[in-house]
PDB file of N, CA and C in Angstrom:
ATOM      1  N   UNK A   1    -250.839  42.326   1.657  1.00  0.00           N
ATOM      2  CA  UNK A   1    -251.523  41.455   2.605  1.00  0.00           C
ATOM      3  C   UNK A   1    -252.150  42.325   3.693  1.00  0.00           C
ATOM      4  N   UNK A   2    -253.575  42.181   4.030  1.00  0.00           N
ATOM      5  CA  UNK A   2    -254.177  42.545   4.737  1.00  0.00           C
ATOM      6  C   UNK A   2    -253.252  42.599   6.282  1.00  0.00           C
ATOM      7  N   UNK A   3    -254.049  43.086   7.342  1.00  0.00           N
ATOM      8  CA  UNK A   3    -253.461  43.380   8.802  1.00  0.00           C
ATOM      9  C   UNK A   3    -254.410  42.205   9.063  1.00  0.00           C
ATOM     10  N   UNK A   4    -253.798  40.820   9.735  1.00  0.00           N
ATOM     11  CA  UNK A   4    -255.009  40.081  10.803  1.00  0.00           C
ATOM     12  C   UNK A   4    -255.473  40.698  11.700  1.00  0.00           C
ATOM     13  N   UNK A   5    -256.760  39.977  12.201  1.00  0.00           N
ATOM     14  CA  UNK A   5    -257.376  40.607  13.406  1.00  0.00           C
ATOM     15  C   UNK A   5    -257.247  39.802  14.492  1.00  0.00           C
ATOM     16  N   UNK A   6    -256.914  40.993  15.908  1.00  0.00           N
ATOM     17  CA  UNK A   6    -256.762  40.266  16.830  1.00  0.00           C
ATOM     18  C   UNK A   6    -257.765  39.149  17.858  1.00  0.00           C
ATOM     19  N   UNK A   7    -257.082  38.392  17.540  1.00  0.00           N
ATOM     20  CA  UNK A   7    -258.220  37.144  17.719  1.00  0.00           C
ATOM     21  C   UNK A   7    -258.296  36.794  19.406  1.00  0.00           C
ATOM     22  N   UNK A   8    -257.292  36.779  20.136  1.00  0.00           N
ATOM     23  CA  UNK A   8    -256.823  36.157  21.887  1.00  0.00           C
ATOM     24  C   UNK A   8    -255.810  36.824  22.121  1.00  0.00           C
ATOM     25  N   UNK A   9    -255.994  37.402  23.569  1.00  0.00           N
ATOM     26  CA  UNK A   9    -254.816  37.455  24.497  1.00  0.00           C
ATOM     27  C   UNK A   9    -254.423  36.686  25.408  1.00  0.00           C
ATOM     28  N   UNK A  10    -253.169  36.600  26.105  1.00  0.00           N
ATOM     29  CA  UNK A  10    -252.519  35.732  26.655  1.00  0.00           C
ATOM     30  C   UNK A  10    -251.722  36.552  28.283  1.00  0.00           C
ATOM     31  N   UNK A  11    -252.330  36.470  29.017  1.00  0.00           N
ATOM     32  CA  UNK A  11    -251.925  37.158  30.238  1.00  0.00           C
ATOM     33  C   UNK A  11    -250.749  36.168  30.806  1.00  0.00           C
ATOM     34  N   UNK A  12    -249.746  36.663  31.515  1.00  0.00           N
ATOM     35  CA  UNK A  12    -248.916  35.461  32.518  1.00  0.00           C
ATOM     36  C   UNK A  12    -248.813  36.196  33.696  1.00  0.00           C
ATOM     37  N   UNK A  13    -249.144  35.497  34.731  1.00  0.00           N
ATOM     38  CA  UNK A  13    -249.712  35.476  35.883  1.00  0.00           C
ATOM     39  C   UNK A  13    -248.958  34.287  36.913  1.00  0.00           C
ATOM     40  N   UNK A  14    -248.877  35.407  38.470  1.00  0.00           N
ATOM     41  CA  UNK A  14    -248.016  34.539  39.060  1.00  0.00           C
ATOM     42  C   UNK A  14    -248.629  33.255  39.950  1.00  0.00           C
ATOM     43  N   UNK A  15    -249.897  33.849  40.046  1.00  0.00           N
ATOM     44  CA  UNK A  15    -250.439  32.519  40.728  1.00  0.00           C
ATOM     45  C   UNK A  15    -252.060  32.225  39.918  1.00  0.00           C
ATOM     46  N   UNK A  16    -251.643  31.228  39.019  1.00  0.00           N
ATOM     47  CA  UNK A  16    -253.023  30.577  38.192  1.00  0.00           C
ATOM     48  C   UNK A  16    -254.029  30.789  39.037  1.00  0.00           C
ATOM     49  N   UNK A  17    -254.473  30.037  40.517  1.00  0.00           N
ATOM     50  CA  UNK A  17    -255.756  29.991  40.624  1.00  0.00           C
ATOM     51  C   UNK A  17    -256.267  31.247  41.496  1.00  0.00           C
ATOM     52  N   UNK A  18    -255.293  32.047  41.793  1.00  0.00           N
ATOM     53  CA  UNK A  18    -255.569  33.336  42.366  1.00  0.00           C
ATOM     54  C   UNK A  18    -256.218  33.906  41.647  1.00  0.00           C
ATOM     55  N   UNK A  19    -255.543  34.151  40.429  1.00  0.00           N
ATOM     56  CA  UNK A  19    -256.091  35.204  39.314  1.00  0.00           C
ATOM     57  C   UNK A  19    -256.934  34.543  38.393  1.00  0.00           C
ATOM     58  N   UNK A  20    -257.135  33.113  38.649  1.00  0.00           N
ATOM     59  CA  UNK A  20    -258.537  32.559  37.905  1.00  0.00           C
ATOM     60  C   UNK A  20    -260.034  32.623  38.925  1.00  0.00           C
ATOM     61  N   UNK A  21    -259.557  33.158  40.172  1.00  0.00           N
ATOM     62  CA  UNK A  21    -261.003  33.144  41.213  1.00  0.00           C
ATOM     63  C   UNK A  21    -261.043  34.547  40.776  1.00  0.00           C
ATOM     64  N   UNK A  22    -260.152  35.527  40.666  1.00  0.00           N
ATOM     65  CA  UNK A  22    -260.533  37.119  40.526  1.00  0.00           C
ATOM     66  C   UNK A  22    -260.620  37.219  39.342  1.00  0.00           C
ATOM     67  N   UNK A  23    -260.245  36.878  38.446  1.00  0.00           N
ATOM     68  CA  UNK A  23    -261.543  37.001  37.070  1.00  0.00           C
ATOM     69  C   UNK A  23    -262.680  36.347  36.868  1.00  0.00           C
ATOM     70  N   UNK A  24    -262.945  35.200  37.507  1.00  0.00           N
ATOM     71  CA  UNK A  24    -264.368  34.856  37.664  1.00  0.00           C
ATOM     72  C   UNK A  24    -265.343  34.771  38.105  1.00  0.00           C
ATOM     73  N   UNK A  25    -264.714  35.076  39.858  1.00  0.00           N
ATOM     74  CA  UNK A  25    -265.619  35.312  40.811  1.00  0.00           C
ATOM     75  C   UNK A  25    -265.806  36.929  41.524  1.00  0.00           C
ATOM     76  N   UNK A  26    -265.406  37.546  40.853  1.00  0.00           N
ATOM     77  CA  UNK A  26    -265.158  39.245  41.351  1.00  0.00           C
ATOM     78  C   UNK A  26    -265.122  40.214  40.063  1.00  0.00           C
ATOM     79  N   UNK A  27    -264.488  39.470  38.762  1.00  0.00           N
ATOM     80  CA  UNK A  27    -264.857  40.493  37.500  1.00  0.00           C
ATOM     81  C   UNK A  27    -265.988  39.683  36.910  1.00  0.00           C
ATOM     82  N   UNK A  28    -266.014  38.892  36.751  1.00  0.00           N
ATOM     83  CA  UNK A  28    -267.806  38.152  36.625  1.00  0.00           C
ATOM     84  C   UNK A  28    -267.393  37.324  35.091  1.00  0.00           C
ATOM     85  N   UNK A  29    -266.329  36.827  34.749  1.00  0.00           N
ATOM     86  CA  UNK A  29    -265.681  36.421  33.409  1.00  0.00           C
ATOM     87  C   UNK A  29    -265.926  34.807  33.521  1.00  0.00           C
ATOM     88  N   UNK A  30    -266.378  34.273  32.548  1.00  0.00           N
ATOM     89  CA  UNK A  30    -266.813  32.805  32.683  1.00  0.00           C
ATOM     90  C   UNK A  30    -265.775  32.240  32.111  1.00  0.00           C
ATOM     91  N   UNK A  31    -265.446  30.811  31.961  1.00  0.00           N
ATOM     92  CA  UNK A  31    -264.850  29.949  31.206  1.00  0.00           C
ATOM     93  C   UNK A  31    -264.962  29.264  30.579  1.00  0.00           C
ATOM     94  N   UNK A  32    -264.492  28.174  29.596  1.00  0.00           N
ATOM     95  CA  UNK A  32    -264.753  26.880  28.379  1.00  0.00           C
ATOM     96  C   UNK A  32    -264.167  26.092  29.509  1.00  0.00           C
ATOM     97  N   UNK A  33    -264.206  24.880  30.216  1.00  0.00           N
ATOM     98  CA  UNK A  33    -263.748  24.377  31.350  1.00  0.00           C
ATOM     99  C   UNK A  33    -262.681  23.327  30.489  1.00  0.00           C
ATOM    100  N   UNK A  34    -263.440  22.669  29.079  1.00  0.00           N
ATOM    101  CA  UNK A  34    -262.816  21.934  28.457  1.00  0.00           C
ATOM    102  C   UNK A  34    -261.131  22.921  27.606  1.00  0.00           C
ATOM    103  N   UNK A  35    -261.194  23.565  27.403  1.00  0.00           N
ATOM    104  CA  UNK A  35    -260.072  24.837  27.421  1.00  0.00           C
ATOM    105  C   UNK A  35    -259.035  24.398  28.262  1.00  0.00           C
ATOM    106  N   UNK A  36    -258.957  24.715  29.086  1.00  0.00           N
ATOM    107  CA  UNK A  36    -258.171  24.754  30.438  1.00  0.00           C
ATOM    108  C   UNK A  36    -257.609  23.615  30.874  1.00  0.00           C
ATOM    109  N   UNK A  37    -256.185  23.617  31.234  1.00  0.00           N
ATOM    110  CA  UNK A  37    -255.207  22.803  31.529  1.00  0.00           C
ATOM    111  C   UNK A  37    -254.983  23.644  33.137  1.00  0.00           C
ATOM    112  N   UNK A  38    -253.142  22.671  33.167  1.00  0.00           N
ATOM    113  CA  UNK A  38    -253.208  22.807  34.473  1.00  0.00           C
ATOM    114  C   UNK A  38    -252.270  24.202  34.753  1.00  0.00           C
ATOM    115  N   UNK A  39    -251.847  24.343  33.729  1.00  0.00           N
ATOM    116  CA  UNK A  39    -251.449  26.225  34.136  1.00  0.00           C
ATOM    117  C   UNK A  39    -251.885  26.872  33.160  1.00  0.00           C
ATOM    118  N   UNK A  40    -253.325  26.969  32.366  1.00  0.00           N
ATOM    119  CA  UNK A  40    -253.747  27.889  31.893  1.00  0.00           C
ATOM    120  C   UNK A  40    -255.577  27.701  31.893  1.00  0.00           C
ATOM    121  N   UNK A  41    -255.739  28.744  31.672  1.00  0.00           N
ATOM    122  CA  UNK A  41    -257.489  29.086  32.220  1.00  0.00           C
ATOM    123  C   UNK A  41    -258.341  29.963  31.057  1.00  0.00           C
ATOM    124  N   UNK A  42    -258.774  29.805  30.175  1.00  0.00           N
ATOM    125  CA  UNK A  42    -259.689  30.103  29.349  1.00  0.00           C
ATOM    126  C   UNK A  42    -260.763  30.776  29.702  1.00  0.00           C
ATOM    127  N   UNK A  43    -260.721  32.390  29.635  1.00  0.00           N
ATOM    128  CA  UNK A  43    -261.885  33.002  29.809  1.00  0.00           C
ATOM    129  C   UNK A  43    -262.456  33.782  28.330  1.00  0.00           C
ATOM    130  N   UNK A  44    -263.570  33.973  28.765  1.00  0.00           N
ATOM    131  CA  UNK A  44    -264.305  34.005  27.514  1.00  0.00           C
ATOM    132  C   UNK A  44    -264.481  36.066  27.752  1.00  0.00           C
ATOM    133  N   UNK A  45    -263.980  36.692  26.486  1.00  0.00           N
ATOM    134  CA  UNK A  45    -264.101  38.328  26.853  1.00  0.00           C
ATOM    135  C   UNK A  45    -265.740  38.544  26.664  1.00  0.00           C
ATOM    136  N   UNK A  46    -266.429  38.094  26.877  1.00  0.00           N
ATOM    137  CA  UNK A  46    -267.792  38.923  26.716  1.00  0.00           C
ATOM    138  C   UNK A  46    -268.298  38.989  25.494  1.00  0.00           C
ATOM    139  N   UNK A  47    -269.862  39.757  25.519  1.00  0.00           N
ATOM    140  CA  UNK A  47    -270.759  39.354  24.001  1.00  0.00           C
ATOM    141  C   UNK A  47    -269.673  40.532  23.083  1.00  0.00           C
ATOM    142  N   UNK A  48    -268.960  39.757  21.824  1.00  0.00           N
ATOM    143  CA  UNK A  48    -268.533  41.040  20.920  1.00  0.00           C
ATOM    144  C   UNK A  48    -267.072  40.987  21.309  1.00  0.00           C
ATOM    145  N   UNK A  49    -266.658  40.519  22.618  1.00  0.00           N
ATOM    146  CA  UNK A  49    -265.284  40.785  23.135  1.00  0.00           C
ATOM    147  C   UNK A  49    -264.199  39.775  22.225  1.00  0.00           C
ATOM    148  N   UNK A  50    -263.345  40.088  23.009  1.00  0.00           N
ATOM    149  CA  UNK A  50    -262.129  38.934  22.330  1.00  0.00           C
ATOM    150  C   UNK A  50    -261.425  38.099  23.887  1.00  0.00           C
ATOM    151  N   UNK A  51    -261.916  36.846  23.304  1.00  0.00           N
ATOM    152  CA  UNK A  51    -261.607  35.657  24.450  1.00  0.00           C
ATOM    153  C   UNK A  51    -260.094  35.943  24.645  1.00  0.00           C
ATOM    154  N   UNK A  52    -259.753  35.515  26.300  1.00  0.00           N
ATOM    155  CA  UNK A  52    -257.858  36.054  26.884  1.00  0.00           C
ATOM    156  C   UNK A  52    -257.928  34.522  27.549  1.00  0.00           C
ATOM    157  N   UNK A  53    -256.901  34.281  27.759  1.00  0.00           N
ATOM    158  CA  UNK A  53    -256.113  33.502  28.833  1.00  0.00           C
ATOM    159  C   UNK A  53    -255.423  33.598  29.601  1.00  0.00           C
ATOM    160  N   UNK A  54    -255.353  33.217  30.788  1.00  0.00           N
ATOM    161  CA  UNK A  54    -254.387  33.051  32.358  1.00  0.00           C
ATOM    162  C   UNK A  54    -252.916  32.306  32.000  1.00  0.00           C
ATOM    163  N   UNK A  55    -252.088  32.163  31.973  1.00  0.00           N
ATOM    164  CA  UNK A  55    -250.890  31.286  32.057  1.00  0.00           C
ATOM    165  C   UNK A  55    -249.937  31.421  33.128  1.00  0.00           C
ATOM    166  N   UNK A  56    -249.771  30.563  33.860  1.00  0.00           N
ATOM    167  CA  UNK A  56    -248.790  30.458  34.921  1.00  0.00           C
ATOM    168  C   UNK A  56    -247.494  30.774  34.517  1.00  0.00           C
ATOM    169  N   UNK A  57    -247.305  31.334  35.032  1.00  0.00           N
ATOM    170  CA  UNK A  57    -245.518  32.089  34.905  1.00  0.00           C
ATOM    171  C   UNK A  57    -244.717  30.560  35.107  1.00  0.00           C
ATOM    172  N   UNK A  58    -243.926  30.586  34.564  1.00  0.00           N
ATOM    173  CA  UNK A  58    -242.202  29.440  35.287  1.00  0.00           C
ATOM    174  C   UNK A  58    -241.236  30.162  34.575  1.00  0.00           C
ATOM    175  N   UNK A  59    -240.030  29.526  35.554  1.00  0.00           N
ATOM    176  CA  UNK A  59    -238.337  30.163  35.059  1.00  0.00           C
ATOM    177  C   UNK A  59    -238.305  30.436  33.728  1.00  0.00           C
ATOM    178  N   UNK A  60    -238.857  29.323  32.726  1.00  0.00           N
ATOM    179  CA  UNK A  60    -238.425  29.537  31.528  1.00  0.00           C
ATOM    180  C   UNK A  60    -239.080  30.110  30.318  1.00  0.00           C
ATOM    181  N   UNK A  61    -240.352  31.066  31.122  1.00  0.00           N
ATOM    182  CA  UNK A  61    -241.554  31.621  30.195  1.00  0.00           C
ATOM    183  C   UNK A  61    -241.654  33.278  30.674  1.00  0.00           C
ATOM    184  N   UNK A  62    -241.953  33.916  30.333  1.00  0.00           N
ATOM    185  CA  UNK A  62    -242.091  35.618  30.517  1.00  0.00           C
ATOM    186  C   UNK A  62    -242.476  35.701  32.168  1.00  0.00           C
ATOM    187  N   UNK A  63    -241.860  36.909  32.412  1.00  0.00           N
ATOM    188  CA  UNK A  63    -242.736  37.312  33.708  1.00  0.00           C
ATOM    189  C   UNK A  63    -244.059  37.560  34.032  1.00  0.00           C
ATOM    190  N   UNK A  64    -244.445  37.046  35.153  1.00  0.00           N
ATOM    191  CA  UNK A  64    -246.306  37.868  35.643  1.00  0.00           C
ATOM    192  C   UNK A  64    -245.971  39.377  35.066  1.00  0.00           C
ATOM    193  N   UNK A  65    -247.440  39.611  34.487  1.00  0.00           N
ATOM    194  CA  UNK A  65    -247.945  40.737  33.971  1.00  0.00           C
ATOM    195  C   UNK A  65    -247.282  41.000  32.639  1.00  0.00           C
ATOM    196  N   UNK A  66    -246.561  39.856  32.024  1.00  0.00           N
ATOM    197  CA  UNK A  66    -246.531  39.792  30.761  1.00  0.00           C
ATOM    198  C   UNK A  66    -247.518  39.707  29.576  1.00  0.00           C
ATOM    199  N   UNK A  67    -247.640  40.119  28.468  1.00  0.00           N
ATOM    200  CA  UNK A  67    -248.764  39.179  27.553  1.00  0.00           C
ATOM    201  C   UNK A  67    -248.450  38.830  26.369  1.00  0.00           C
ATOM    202  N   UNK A  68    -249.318  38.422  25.743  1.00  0.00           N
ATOM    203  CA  UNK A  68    -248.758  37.914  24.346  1.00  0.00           C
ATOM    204  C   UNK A  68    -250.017  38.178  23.648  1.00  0.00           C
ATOM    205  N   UNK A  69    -250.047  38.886  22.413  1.00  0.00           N
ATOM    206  CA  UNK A  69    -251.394  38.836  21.508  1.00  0.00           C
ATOM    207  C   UNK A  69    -251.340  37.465  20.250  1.00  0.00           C
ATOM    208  N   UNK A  70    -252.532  37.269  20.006  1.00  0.00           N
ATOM    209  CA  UNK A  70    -252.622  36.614  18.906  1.00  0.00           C
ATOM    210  C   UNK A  70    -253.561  37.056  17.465  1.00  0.00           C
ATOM    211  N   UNK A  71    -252.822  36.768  16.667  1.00  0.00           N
ATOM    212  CA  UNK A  71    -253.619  37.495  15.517  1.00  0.00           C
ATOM    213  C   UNK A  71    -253.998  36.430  14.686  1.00  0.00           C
ATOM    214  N   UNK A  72    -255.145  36.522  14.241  1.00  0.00           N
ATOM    215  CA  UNK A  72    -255.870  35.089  13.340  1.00  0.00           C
ATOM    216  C   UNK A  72    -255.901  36.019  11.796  1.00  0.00           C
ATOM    217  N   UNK A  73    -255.126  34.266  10.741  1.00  0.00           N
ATOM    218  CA  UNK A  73    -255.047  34.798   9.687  1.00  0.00           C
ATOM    219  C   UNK A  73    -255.605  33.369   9.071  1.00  0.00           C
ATOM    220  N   UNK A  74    -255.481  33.745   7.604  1.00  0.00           N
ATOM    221  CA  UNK A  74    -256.123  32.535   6.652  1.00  0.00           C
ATOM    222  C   UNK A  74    -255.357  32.007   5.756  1.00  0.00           C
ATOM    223  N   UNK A  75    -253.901  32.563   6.018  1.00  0.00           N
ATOM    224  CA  UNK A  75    -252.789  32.164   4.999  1.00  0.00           C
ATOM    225  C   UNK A  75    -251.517  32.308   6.003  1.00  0.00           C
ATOM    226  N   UNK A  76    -250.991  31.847   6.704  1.00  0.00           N
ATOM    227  CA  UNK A  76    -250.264  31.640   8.176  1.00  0.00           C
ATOM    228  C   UNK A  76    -248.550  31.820   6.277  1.00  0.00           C
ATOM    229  N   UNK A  77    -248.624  30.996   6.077  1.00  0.00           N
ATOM    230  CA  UNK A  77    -247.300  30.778   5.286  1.00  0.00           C
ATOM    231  C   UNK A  77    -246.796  31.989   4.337  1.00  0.00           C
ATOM    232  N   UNK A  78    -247.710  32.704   4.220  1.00  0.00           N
ATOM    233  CA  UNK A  78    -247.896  34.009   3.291  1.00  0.00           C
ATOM    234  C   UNK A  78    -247.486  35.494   4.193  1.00  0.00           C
ATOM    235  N   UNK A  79    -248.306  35.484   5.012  1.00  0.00           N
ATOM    236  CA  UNK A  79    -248.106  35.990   6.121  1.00  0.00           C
ATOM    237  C   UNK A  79    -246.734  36.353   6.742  1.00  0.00           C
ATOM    238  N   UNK A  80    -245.943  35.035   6.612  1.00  0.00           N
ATOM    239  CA  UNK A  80    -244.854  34.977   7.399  1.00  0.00           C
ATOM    240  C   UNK A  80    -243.932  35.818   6.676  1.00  0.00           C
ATOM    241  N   UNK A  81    -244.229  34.967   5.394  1.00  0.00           N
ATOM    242  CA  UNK A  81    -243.492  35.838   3.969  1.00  0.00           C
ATOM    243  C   UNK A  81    -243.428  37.298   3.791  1.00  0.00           C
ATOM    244  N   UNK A  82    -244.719  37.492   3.987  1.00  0.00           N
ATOM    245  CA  UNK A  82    -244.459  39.003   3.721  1.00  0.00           C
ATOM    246  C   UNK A  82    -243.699  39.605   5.143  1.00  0.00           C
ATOM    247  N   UNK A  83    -244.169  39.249   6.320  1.00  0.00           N
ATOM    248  CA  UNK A  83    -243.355  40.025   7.349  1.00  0.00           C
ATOM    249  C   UNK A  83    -241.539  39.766   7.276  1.00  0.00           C
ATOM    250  N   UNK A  84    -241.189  39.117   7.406  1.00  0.00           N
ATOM    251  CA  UNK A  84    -239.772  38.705   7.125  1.00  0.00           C
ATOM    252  C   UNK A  84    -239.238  39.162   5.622  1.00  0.00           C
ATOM    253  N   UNK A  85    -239.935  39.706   4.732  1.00  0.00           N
ATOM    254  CA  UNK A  85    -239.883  40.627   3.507  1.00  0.00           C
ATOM    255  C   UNK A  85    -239.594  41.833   3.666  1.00  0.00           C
ATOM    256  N   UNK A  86    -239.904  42.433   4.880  1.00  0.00           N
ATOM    257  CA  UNK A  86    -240.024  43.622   5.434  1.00  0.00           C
ATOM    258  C   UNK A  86    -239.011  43.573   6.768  1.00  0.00           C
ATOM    259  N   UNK A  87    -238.200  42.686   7.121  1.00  0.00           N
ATOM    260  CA  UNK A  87    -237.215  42.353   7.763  1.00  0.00           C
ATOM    261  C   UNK A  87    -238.051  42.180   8.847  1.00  0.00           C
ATOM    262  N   UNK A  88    -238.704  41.786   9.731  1.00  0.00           N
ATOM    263  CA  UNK A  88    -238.784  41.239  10.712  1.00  0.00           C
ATOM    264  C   UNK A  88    -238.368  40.197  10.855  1.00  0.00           C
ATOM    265  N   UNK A  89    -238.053  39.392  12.155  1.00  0.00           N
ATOM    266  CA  UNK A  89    -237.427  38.246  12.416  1.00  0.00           C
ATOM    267  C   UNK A  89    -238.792  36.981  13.052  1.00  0.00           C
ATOM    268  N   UNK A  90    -238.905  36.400  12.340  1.00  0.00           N
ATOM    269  CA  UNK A  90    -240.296  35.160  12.744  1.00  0.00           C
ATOM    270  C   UNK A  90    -239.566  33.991  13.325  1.00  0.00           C
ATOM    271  N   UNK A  91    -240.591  33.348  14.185  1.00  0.00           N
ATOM    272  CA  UNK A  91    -240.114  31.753  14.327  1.00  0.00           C
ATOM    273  C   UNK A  91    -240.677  30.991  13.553  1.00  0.00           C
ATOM    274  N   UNK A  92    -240.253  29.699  13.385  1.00  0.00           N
ATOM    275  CA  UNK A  92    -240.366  28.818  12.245  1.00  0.00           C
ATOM    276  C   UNK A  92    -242.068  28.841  12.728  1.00  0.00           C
ATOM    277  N   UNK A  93    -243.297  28.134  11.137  1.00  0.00           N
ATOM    278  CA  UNK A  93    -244.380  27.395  11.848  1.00  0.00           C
ATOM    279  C   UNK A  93    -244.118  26.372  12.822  1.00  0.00           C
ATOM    280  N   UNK A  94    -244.793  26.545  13.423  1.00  0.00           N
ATOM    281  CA  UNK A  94    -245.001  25.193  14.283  1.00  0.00           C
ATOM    282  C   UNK A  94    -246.872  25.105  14.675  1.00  0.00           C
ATOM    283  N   UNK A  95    -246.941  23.584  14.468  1.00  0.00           N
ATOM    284  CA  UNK A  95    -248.431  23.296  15.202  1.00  0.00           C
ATOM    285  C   UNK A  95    -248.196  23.263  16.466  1.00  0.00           C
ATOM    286  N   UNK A  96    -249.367  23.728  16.755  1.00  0.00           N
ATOM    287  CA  UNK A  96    -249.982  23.483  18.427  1.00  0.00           C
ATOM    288  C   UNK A  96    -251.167  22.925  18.727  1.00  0.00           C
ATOM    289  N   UNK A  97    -251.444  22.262  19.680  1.00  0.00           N
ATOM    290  CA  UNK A  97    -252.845  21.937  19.781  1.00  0.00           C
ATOM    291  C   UNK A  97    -254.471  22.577  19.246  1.00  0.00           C
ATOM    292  N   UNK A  98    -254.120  24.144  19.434  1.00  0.00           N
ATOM    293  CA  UNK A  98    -255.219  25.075  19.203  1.00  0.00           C
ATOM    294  C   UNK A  98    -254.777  25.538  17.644  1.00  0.00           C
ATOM    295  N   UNK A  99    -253.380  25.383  17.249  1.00  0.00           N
ATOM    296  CA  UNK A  99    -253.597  26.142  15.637  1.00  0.00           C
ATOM    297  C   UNK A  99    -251.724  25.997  15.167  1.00  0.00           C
ATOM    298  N   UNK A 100    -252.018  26.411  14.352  1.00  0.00           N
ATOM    299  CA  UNK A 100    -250.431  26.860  13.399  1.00  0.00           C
ATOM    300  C   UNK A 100    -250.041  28.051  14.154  1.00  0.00           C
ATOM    301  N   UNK A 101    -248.635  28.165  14.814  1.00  0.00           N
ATOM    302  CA  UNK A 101    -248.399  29.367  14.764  1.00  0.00           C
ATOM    303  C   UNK A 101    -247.221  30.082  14.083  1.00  0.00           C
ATOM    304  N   UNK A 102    -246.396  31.006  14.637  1.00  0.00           N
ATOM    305  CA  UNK A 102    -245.542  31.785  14.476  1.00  0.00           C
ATOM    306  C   UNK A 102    -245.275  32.913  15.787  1.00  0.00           C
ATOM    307  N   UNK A 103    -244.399  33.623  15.646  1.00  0.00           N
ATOM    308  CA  UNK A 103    -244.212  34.836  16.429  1.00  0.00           C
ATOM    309  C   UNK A 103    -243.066  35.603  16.001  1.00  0.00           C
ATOM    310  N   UNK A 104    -243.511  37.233  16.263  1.00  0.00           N
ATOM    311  CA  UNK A 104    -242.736  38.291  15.396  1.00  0.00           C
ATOM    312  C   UNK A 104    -242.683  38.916  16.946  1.00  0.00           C
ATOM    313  N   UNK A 105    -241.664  39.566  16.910  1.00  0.00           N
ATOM    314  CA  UNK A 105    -241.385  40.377  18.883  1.00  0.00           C
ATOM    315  C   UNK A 105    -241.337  41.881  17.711  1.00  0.00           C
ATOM    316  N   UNK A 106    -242.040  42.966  19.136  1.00  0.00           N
ATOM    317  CA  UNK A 106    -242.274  44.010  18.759  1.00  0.00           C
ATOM    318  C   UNK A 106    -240.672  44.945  18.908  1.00  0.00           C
ATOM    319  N   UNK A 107    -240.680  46.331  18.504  1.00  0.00           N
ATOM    320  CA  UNK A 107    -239.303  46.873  18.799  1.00  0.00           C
ATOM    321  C   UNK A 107    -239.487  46.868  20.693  1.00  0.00           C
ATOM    322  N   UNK A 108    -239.977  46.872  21.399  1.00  0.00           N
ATOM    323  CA  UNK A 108    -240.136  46.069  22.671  1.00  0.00           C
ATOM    324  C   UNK A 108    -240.435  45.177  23.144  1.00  0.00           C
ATOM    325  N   UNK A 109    -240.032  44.027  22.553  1.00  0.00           N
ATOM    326  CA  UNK A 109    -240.020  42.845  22.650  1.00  0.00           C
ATOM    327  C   UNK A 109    -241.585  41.890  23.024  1.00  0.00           C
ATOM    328  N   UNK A 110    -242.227  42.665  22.629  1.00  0.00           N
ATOM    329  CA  UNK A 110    -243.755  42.362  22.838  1.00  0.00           C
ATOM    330  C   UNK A 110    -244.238  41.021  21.849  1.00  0.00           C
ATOM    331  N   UNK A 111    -244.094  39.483  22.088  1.00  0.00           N
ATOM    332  CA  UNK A 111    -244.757  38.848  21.325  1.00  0.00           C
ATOM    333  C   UNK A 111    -245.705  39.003  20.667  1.00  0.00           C
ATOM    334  N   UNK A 112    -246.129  38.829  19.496  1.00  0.00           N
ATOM    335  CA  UNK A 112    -247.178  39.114  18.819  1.00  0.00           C
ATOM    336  C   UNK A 112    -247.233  37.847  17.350  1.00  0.00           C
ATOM    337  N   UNK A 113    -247.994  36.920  18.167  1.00  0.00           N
ATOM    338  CA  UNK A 113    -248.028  35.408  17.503  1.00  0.00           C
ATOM    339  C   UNK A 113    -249.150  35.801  16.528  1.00  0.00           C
ATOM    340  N   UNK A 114    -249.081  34.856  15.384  1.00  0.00           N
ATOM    341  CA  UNK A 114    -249.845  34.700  14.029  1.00  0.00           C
ATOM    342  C   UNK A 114    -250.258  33.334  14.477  1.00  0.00           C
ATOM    343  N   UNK A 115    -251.514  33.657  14.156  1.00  0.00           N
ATOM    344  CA  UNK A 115    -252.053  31.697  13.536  1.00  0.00           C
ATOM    345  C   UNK A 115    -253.485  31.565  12.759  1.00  0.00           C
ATOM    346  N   UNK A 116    -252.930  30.089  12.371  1.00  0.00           N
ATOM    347  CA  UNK A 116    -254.445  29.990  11.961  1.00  0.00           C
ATOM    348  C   UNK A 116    -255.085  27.983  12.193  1.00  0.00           C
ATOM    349  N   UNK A 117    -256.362  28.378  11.911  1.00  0.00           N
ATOM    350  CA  UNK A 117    -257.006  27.028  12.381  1.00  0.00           C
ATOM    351  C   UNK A 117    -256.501  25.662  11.802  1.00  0.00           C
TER     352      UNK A 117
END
């Protein structure tokens, strides 16, 4: 099985609209307005780039200056298979609003979610 490509990043951040005026009004980064909820902010990476997101930190989610990558695949169930073949430890699928996912933590505990459309 091929390597997916990284499709979105996922920043966590301690104050949403702080760090949604300084990426948009000072690094010059636009948004999907329809995207965006009330603790997360959809910016778009540029022509060629790869689109990231803002997420508000709480007690029960990673610390500010955490991130999370996402990798887009075309066989999410296959995928899983082969990594957990190779002993990694996955979470079950689950849907989400934006896609199917999963998540595999790095040997530093670095999320690194699978999905697909």
């Amino acid at each position: 099985m091929s390597v997916p490509p990284l499709d979105f990043v996922l920043l966590y951040v301690a104050d949403i609209e702080a760090s949604f005026t300084e990426f948009t009004q000072k690094l010059g980064f636009t948004t999907l307005p329809d995207q965006n909820g009330p603790n997360f902010r959809y910016l778009k990476g540029g022509e060629g780039g790869i689109d990231f997101g803002l997420s508000q930190v709480t007690p029960d989610i990673r610390p500010a200056g955490s991130i999370e990558l996402f990798f887009k695949t075309t066989d999410l169930s296959n995928l899983r298979a082969s990594l957990t073949a190779k002993g990694l430890t996955a979470t079950p699928i689950e849907k989400r609003p934006f896609a199917s996912i999963f998540t595999v933590r790095t040997a530093d505990n670095v999320p690194l979610t699978m999905m697909m459309d």
